[in-house]
C-alpha atoms as a PDB file:
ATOM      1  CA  UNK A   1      40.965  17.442 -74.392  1.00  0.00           C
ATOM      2  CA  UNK A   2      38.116  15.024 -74.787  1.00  0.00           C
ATOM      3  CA  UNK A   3      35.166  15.290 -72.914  1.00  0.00           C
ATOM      4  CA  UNK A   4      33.259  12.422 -71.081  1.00  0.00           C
ATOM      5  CA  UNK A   5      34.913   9.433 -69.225  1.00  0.00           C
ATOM      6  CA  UNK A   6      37.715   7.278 -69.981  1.00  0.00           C
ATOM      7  CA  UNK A   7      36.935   4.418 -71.604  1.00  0.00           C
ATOM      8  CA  UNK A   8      32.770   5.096 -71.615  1.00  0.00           C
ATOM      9  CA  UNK A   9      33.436   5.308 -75.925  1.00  0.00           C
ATOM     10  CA  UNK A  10      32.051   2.559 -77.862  1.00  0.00           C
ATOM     11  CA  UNK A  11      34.948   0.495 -79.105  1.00  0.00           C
ATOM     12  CA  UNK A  12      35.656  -2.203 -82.521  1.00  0.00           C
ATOM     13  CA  UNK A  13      33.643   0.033 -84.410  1.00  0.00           C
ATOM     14  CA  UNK A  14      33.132  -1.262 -88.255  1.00  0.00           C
ATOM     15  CA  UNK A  15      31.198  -0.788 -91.273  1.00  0.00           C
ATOM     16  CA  UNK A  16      30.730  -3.136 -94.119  1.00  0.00           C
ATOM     17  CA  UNK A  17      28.307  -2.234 -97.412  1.00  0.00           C
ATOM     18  CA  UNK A  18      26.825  -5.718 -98.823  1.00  0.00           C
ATOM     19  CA  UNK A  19      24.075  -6.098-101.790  1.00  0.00           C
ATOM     20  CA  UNK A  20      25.029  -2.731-103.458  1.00  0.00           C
ATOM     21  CA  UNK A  21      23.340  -0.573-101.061  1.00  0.00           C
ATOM     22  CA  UNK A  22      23.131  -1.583 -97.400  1.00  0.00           C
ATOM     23  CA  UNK A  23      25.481  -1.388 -95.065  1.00  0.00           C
ATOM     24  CA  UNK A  24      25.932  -2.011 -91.132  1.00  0.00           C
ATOM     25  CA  UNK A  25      27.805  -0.546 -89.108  1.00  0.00           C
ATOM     26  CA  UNK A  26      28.609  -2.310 -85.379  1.00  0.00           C
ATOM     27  CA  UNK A  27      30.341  -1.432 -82.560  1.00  0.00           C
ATOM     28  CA  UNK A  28      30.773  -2.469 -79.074  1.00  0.00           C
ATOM     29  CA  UNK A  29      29.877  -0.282 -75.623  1.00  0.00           C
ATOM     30  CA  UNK A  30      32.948   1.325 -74.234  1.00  0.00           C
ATOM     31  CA  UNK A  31      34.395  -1.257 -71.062  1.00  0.00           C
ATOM     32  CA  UNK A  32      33.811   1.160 -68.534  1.00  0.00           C
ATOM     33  CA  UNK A  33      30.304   2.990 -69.864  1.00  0.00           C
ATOM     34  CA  UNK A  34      28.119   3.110 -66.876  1.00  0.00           C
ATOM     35  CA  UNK A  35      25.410   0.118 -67.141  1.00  0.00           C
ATOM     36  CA  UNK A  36      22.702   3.353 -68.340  1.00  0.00           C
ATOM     37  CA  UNK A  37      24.608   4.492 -71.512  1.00  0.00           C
ATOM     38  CA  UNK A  38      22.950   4.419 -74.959  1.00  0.00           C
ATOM     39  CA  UNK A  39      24.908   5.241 -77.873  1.00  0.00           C
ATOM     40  CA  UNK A  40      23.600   7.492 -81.303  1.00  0.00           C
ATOM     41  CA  UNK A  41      25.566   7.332 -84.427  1.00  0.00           C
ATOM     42  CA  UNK A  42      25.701  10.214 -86.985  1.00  0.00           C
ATOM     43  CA  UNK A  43      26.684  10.524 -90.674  1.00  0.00           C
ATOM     44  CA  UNK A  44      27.708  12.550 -93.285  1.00  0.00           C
ATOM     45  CA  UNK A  45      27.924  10.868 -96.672  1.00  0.00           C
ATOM     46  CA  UNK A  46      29.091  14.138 -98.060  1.00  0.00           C
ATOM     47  CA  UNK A  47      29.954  17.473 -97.809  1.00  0.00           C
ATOM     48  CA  UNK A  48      27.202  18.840 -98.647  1.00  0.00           C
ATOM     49  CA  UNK A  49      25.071  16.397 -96.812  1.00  0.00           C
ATOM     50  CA  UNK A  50      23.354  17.200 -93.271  1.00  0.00           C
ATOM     51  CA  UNK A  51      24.662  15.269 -90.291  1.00  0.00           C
ATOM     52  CA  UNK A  52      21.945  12.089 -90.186  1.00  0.00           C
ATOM     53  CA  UNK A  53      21.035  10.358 -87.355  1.00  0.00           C
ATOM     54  CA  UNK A  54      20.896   6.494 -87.936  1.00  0.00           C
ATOM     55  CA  UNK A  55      16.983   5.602 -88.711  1.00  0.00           C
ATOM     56  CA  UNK A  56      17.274   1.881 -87.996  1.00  0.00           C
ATOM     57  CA  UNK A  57      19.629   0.453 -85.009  1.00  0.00           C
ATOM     58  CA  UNK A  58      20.613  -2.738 -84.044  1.00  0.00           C
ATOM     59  CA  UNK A  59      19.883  -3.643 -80.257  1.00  0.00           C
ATOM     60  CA  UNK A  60      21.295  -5.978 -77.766  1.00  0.00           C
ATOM     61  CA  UNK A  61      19.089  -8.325 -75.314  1.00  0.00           C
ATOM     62  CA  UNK A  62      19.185  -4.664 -72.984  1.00  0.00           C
ATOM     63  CA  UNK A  63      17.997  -2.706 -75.364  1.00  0.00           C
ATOM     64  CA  UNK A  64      21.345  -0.449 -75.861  1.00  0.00           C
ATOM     65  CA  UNK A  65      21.982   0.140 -79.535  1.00  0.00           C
ATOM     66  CA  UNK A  66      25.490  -1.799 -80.778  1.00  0.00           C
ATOM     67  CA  UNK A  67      24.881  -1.271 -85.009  1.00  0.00           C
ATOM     68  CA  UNK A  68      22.976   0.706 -87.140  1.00  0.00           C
ATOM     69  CA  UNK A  69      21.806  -0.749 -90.551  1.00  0.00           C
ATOM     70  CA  UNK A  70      21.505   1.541 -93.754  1.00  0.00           C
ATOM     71  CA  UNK A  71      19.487   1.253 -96.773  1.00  0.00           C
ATOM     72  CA  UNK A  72      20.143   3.078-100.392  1.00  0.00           C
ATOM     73  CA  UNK A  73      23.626   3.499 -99.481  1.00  0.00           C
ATOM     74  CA  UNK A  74      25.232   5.513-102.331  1.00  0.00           C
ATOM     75  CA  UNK A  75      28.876   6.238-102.220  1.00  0.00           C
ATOM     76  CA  UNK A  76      28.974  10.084-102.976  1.00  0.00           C
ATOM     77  CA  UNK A  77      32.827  11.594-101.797  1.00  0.00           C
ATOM     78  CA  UNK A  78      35.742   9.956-101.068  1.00  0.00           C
ATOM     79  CA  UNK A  79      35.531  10.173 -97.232  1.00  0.00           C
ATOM     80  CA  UNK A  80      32.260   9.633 -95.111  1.00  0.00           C
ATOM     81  CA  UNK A  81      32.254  10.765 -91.429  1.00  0.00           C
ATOM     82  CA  UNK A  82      30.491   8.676 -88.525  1.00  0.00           C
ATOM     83  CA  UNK A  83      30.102   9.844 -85.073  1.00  0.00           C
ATOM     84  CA  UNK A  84      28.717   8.014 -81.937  1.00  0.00           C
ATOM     85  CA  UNK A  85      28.159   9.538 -78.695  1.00  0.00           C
ATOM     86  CA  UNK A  86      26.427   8.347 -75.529  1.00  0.00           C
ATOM     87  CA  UNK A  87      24.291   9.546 -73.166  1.00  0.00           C
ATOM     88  CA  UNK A  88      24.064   8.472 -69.371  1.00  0.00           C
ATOM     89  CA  UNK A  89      22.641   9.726 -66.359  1.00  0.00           C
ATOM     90  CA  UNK A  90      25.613   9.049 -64.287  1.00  0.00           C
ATOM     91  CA  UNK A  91      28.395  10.854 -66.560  1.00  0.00           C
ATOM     92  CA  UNK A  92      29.392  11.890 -69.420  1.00  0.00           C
ATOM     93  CA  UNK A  93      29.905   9.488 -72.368  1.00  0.00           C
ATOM     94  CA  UNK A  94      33.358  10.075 -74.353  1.00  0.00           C
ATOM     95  CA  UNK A  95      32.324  10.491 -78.227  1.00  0.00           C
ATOM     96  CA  UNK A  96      34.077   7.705 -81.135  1.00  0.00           C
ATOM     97  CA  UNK A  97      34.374   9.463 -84.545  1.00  0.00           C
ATOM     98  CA  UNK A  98      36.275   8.525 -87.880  1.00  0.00           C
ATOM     99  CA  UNK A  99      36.441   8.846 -91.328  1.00  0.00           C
ATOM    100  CA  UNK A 100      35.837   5.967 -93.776  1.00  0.00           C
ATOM    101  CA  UNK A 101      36.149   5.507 -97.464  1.00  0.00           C
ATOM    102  CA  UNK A 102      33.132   3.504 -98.301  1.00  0.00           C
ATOM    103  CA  UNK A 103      34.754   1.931-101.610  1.00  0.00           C
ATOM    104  CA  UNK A 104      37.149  -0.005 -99.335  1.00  0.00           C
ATOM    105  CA  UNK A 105      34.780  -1.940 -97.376  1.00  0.00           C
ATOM    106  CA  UNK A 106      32.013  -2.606-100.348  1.00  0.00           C
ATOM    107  CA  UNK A 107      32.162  -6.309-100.631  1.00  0.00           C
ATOM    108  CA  UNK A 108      31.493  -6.997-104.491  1.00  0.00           C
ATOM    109  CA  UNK A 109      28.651  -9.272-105.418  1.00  0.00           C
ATOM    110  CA  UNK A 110      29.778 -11.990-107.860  1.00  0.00           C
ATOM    111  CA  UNK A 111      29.921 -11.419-111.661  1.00  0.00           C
ATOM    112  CA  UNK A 112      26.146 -12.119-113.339  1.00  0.00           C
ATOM    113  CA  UNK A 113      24.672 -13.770-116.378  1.00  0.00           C
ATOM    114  CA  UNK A 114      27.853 -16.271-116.257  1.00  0.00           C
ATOM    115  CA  UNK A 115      27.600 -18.259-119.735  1.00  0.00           C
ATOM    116  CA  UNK A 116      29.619 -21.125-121.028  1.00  0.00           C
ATOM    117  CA  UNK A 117      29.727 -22.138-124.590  1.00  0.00           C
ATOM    118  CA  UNK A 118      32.136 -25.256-125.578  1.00  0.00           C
ATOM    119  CA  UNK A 119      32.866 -26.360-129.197  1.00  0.00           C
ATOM    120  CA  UNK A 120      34.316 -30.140-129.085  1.00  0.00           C
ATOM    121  CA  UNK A 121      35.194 -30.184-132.427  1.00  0.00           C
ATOM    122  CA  UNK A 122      37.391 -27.127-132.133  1.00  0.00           C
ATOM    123  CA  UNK A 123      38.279 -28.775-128.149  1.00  0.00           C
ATOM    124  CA  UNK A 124      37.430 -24.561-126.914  1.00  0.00           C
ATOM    125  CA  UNK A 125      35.017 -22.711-124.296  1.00  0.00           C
ATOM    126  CA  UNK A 126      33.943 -18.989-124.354  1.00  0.00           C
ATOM    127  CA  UNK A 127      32.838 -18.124-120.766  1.00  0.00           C
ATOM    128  CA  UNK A 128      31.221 -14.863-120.985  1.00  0.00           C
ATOM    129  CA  UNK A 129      30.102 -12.778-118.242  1.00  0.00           C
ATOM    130  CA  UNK A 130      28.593  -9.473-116.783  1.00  0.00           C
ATOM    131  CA  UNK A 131      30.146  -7.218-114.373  1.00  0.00           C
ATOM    132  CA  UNK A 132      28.211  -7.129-110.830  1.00  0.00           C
ATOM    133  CA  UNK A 133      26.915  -3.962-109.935  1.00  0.00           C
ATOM    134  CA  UNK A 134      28.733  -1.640-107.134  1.00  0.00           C
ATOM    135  CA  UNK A 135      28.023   1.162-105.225  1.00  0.00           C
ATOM    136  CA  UNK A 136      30.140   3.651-106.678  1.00  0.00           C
ATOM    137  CA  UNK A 137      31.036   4.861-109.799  1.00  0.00           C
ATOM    138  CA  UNK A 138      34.471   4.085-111.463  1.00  0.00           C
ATOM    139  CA  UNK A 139      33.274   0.861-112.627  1.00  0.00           C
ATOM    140  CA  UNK A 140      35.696   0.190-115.218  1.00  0.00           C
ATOM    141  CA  UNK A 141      38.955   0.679-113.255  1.00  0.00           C
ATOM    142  CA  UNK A 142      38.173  -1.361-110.319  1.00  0.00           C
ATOM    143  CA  UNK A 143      37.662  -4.995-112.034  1.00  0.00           C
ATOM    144  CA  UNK A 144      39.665  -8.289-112.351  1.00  0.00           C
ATOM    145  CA  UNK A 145      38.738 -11.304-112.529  1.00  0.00           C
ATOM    146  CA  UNK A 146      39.794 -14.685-112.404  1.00  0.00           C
ATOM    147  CA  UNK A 147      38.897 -17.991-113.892  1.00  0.00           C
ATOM    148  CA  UNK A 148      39.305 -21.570-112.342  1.00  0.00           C
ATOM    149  CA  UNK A 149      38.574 -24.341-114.607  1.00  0.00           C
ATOM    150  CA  UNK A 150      38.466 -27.961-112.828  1.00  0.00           C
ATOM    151  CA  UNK A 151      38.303 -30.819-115.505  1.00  0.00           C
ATOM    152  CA  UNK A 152      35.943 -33.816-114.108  1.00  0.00           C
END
């Protein structure tokens, strides 16, 4: 049985992690969340982690926090759990939680260092390049890429 009032729990709750180690997370206040509520969001990156409270939130134009942003964002275990409740004078706020697997919603910065050498004698290119850095560890397994050459 959950506690708090029907539809008072933040809803369209999602994280993304950009430049290797921040990441926001955003959500929106539950319809029905009396016009008082402010929302807290907790985390545990892993197991052996403490539950955090967010250090830096994102505020609308009334002050109630809608995101959080993180810095130094490593990816430690597989799952990381996220928790917002609420707090209002008039009830009780309905708690959101989930589990997310931070590898999944990295988005990759571009490869570095791109190079192109051409020979037009021998009418070939070598394009070299460096792998962008991630957030996580299994570097070598999660990699393809893709070349377009346009001819002008």
């Amino acid at each position: 049985v959950f506690a708090g009032m029907n539809g008072s729990a933040i809803e369209n709750f999602s994280c993304v992690i950009y430049d290797i180690s921040l990441m926001n997370c955003t959500w929106q206040a539950g319809r029905d969340a009396p016009g008082d509520t402010q929302y807290f969001l907790y985390w545990m990156n892993s197991r052996d982690d403490d539950e955090t409270e967010c250090e830096l939130y994102i505020k609308d134009e009334n002050g109630r926090h809608t995101g959080c942003r993180f810095q130094n964002v490593t990816i430690k275990d597989k799952t990381t759990y996220f928790l917002v409740n609420g707090t209002s004078k008039d009830s009780q706020i309905r708690f959101y939680d989930t589990y997310i697997e931070l590898y999944r919603i990295e988005k990759l910065m571009p490869p570095s260092n791109v190079a192109v050498n051409c020979d037009k004698i021998q009418n070939d290119c070598i394009i070299q390049w460096q792998q962008p850095q991630i957030s996580h560890s299994n570097k070598d397994k999660c990699f393809k890429y893709e070349v377009e050459i346009t001819y002008k």
